[in-house]
PDB file of N, CA and C in Angstrom:
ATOM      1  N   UNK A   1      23.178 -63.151  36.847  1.00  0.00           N
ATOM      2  CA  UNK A   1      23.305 -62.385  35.622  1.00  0.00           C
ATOM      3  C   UNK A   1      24.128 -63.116  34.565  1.00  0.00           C
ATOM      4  N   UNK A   2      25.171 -64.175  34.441  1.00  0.00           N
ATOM      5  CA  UNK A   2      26.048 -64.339  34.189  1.00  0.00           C
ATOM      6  C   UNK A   2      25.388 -65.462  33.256  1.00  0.00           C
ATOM      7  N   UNK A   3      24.531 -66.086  34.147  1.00  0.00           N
ATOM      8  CA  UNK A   3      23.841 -67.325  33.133  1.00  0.00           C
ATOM      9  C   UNK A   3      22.686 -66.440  32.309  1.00  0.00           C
ATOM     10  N   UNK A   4      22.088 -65.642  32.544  1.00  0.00           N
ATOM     11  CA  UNK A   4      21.017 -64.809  31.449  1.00  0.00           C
ATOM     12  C   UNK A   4      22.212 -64.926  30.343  1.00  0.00           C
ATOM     13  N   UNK A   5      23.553 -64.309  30.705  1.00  0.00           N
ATOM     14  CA  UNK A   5      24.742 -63.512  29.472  1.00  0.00           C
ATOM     15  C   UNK A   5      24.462 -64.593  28.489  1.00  0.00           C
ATOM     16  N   UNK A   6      24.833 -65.858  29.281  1.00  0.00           N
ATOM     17  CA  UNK A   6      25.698 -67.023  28.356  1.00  0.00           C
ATOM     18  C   UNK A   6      24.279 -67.847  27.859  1.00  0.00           C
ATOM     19  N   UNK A   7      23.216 -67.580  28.254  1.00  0.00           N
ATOM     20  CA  UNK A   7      21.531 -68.272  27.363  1.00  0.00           C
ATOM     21  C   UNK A   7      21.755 -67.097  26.564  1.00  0.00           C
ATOM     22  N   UNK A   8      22.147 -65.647  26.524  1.00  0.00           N
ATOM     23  CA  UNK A   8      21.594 -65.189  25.299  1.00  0.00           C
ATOM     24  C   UNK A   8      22.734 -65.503  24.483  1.00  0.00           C
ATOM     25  N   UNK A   9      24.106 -65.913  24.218  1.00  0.00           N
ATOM     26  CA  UNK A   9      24.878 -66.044  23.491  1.00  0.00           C
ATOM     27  C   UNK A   9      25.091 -67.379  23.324  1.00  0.00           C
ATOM     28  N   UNK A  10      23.764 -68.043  23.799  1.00  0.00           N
ATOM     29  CA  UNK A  10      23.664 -69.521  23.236  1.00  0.00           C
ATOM     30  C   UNK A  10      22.689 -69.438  22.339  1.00  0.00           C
ATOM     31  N   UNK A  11      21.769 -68.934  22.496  1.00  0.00           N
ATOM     32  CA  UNK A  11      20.880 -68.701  21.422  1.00  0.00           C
ATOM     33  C   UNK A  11      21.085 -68.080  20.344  1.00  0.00           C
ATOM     34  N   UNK A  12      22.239 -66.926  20.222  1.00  0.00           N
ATOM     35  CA  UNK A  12      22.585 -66.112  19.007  1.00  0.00           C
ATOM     36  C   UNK A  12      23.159 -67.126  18.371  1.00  0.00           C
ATOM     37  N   UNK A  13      24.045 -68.252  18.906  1.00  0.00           N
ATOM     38  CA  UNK A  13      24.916 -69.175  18.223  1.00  0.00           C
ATOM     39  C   UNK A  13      24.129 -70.249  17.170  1.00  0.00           C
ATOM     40  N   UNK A  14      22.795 -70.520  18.231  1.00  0.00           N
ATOM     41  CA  UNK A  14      22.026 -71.430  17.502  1.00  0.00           C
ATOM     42  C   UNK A  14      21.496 -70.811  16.355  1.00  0.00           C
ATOM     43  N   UNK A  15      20.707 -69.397  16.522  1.00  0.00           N
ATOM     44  CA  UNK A  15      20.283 -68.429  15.314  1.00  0.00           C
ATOM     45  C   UNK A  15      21.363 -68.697  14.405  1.00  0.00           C
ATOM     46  N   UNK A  16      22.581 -68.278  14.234  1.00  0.00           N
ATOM     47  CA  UNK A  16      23.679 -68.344  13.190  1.00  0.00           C
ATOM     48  C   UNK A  16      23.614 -69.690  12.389  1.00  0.00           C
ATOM     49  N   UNK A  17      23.485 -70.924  12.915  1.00  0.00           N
ATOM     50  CA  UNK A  17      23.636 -71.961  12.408  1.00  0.00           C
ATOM     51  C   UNK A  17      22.126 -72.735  12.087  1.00  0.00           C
ATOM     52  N   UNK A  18      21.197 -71.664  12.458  1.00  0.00           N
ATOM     53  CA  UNK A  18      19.967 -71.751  11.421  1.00  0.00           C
ATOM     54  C   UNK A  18      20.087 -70.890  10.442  1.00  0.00           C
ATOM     55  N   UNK A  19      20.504 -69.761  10.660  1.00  0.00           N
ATOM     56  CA  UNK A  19      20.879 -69.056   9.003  1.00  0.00           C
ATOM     57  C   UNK A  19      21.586 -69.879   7.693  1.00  0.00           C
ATOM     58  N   UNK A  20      22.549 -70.570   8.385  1.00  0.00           N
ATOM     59  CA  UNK A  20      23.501 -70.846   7.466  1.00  0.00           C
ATOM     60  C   UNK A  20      22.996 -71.831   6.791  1.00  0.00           C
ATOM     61  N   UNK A  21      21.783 -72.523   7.374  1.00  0.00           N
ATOM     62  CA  UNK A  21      21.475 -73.719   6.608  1.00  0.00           C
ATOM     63  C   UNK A  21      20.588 -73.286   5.482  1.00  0.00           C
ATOM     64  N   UNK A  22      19.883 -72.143   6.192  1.00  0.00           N
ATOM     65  CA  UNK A  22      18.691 -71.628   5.261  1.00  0.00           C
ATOM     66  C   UNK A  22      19.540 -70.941   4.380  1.00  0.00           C
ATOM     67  N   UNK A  23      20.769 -70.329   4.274  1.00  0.00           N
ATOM     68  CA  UNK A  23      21.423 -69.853   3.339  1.00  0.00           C
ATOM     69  C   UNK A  23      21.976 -71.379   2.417  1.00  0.00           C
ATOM     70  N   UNK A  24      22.193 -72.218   2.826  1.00  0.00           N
ATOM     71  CA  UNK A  24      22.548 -73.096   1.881  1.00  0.00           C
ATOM     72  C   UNK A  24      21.623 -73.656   1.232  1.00  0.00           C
ATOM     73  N   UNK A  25      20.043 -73.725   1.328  1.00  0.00           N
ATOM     74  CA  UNK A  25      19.418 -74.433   0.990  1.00  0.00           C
ATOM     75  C   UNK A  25      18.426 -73.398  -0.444  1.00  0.00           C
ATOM     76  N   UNK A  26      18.466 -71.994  -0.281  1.00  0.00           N
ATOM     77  CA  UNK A  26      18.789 -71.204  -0.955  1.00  0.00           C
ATOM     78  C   UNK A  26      18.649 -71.637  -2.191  1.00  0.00           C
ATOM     79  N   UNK A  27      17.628 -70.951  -2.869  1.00  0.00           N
ATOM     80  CA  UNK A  27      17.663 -71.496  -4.543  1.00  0.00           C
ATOM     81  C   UNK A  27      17.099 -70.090  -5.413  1.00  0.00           C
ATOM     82  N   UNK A  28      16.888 -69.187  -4.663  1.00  0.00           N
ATOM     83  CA  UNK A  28      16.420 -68.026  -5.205  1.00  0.00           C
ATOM     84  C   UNK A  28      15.874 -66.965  -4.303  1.00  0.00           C
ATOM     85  N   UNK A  29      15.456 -66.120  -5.277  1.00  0.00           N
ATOM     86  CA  UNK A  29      14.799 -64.557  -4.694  1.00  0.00           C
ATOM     87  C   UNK A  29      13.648 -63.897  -5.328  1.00  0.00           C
ATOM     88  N   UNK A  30      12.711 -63.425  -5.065  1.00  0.00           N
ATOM     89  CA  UNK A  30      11.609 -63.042  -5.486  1.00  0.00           C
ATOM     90  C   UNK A  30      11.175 -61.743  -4.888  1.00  0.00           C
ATOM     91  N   UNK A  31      10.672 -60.365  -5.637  1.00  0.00           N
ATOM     92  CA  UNK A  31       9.906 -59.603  -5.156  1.00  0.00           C
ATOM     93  C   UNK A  31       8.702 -59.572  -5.671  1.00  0.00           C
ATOM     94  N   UNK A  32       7.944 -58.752  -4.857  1.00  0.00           N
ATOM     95  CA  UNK A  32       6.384 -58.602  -5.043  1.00  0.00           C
ATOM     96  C   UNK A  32       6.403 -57.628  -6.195  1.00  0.00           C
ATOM     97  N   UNK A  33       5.054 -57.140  -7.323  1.00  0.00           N
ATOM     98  CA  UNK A  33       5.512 -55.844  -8.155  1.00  0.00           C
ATOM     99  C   UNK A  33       3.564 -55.765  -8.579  1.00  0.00           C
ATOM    100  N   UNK A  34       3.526 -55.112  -9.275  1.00  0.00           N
ATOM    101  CA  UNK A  34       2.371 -54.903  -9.795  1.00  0.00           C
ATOM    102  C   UNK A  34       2.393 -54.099 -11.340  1.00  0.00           C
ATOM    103  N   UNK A  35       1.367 -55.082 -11.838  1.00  0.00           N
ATOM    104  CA  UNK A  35       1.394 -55.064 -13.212  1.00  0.00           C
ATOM    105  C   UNK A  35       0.170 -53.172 -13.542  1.00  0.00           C
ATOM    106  N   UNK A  36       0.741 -52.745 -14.889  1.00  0.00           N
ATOM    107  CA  UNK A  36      -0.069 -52.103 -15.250  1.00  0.00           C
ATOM    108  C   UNK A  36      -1.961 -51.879 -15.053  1.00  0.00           C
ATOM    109  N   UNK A  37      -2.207 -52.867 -14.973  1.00  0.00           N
ATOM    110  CA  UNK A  37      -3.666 -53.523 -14.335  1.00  0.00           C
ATOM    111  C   UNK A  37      -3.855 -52.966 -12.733  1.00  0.00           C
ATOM    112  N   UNK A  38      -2.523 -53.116 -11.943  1.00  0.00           N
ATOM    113  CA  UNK A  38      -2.656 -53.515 -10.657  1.00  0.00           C
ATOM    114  C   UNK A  38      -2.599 -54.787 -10.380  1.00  0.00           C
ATOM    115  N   UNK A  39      -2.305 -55.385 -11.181  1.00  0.00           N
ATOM    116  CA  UNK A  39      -2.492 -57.405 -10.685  1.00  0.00           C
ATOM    117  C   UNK A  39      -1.129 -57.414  -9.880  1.00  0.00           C
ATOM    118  N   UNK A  40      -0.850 -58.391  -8.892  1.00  0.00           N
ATOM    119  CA  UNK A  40       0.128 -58.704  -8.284  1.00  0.00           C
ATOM    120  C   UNK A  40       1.110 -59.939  -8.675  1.00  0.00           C
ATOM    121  N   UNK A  41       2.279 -59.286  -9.120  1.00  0.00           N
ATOM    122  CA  UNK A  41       2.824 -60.602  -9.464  1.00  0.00           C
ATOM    123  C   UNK A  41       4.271 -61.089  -8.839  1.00  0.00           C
ATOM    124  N   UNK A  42       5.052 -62.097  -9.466  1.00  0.00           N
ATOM    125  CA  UNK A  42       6.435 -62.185  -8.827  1.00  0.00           C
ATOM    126  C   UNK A  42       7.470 -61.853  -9.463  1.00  0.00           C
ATOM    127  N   UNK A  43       8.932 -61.372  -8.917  1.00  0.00           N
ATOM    128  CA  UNK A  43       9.640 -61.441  -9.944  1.00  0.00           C
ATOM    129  C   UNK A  43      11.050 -61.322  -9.551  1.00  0.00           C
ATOM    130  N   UNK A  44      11.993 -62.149 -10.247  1.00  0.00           N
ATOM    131  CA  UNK A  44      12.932 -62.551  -9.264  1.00  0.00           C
ATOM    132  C   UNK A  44      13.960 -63.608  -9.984  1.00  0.00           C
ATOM    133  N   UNK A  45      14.649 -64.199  -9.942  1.00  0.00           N
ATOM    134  CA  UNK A  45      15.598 -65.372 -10.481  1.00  0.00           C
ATOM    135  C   UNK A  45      15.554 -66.316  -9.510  1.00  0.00           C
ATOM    136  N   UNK A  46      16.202 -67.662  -9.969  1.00  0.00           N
ATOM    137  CA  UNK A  46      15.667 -69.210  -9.232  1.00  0.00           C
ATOM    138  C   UNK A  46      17.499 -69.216  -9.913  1.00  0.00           C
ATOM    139  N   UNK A  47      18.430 -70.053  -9.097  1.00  0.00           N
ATOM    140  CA  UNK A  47      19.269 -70.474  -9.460  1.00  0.00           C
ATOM    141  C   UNK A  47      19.430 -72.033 -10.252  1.00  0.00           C
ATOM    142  N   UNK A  48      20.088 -72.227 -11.067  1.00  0.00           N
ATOM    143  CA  UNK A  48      19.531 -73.788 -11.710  1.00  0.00           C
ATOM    144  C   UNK A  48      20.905 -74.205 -12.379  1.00  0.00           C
ATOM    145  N   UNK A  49      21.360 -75.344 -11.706  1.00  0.00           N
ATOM    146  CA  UNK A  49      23.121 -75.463 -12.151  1.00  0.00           C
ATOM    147  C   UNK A  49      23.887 -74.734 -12.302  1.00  0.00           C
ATOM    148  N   UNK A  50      23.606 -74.065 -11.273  1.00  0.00           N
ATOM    149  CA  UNK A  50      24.563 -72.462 -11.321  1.00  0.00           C
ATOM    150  C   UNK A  50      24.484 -71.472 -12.056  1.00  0.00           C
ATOM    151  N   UNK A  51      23.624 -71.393 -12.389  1.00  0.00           N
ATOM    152  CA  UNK A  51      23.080 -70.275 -13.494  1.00  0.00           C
ATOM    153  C   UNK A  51      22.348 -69.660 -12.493  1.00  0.00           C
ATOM    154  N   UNK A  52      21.292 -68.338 -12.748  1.00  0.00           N
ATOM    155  CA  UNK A  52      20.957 -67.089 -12.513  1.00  0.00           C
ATOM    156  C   UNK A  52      19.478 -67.488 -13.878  1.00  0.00           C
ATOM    157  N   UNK A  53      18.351 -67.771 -13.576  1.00  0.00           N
ATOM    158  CA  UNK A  53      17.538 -67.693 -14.335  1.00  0.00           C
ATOM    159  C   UNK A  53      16.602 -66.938 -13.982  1.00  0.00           C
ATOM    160  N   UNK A  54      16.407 -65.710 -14.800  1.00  0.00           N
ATOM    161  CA  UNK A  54      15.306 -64.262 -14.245  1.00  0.00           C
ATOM    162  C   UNK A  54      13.949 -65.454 -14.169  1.00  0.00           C
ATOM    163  N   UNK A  55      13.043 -65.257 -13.643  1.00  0.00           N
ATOM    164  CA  UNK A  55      11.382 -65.638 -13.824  1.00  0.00           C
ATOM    165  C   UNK A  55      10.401 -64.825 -13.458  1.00  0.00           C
ATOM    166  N   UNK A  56       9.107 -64.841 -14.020  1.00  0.00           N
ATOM    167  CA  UNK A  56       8.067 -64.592 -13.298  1.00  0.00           C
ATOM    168  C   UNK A  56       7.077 -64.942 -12.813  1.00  0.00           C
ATOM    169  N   UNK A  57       6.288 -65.079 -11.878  1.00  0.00           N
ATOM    170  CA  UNK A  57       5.153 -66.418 -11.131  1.00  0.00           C
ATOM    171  C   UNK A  57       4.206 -65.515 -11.119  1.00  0.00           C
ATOM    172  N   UNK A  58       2.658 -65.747 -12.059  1.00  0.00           N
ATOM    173  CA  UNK A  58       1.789 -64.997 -12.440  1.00  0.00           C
ATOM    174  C   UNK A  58       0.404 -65.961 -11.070  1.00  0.00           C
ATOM    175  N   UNK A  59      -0.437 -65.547 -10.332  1.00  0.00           N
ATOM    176  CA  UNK A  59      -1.525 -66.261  -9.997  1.00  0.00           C
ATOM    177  C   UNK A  59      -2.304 -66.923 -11.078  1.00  0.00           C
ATOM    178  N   UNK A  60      -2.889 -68.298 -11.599  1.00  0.00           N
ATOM    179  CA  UNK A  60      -3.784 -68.327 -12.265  1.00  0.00           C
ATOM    180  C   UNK A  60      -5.097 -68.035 -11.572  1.00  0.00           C
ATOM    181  N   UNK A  61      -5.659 -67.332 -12.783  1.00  0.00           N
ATOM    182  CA  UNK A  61      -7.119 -66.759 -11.975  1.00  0.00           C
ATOM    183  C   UNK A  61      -8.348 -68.066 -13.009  1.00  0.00           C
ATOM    184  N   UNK A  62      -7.706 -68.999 -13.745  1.00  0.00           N
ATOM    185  CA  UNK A  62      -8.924 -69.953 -14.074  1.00  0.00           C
ATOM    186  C   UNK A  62      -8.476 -71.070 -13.975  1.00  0.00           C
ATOM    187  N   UNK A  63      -8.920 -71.452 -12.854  1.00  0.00           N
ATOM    188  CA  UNK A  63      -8.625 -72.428 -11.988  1.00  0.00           C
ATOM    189  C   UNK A  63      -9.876 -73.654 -12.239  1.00  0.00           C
ATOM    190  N   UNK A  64      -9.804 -74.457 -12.564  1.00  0.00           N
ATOM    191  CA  UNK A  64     -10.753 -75.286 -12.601  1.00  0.00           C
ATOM    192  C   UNK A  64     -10.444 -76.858 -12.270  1.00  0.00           C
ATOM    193  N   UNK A  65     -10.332 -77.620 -11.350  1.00  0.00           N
ATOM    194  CA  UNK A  65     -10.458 -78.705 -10.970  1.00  0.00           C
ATOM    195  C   UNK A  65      -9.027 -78.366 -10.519  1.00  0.00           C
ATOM    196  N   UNK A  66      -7.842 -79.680 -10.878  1.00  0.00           N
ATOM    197  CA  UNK A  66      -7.068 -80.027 -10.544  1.00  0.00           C
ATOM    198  C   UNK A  66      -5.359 -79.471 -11.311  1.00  0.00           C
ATOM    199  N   UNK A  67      -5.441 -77.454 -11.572  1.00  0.00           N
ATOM    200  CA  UNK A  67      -4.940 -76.642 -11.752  1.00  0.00           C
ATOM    201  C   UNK A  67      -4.122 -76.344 -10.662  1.00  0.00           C
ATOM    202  N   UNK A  68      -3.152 -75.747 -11.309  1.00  0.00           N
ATOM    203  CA  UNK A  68      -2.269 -74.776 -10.737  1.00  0.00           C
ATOM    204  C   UNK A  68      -2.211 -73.441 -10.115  1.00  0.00           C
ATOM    205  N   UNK A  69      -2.172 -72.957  -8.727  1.00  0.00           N
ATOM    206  CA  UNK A  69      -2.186 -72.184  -8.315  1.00  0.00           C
ATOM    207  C   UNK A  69      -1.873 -70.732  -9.177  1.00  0.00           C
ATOM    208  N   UNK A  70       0.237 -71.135  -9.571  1.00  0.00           N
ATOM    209  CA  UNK A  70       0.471 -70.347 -10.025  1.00  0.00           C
ATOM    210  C   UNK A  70       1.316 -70.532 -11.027  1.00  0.00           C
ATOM    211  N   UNK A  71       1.678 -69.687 -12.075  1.00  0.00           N
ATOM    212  CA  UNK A  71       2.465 -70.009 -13.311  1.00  0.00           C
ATOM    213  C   UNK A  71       3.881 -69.671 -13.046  1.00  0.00           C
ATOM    214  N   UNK A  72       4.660 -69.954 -13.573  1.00  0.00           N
ATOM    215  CA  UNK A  72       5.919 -69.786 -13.422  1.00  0.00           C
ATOM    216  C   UNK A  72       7.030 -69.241 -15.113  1.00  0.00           C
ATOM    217  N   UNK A  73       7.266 -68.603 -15.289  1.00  0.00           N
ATOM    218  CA  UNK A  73       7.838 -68.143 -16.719  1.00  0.00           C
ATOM    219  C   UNK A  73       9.230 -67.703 -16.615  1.00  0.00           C
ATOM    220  N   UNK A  74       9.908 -68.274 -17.489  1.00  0.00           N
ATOM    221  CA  UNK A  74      11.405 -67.867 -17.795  1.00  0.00           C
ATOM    222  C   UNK A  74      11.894 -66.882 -18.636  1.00  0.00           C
ATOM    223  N   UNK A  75      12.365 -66.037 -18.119  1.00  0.00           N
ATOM    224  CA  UNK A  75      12.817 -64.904 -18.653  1.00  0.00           C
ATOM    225  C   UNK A  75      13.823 -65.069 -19.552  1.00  0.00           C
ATOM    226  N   UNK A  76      14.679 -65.677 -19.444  1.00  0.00           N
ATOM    227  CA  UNK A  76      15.838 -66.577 -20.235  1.00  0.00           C
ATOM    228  C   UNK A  76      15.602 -66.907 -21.847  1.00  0.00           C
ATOM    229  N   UNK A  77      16.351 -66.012 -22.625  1.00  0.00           N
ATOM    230  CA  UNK A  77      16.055 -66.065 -24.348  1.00  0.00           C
ATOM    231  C   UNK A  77      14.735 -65.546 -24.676  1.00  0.00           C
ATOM    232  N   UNK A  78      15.038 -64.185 -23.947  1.00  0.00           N
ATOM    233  CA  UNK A  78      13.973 -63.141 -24.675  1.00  0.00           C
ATOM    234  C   UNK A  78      14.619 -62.728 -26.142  1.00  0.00           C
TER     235      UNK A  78
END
């Protein structure tokens, strides 16, 4: 029983110090929302030299050759 204890509180240890990296590497936050339409979009802030910059990431829907998935817009000096 004693070695089950100490594998599961080796593994919580390792979990912790995968958080922390993914917390440092960390550059923003995004939720899902839906537009008046129903279209699905993003919306959220990106950190950028220590700033807090709101954005929003729209799908492009005209896509033609060698385009961009999705758009990206700064909320910053509305």
């Amino acid at each position: 029983m004693q070695k089950e204890i100490s594998s599961t509180s080796s593994s919580k240890t390792t979990k912790k110090s995968e958080q922390s990296s993914w917390t440092k590497n960390k550059i923003g936050s995004l939720w899902t929302k839906k537009n008046n339409s129903g279209k699905t979009f993003l919306s959220g802030e990106i950190v950028m030299d220590g700033k807090k910059v709101p954005c929003l990431i729209f799908k492009n829907d005209y896509q033609e050759g060698n385009t961009p998935h999705f758009h990206i817009y700064s909320l910053e000096g509305e």
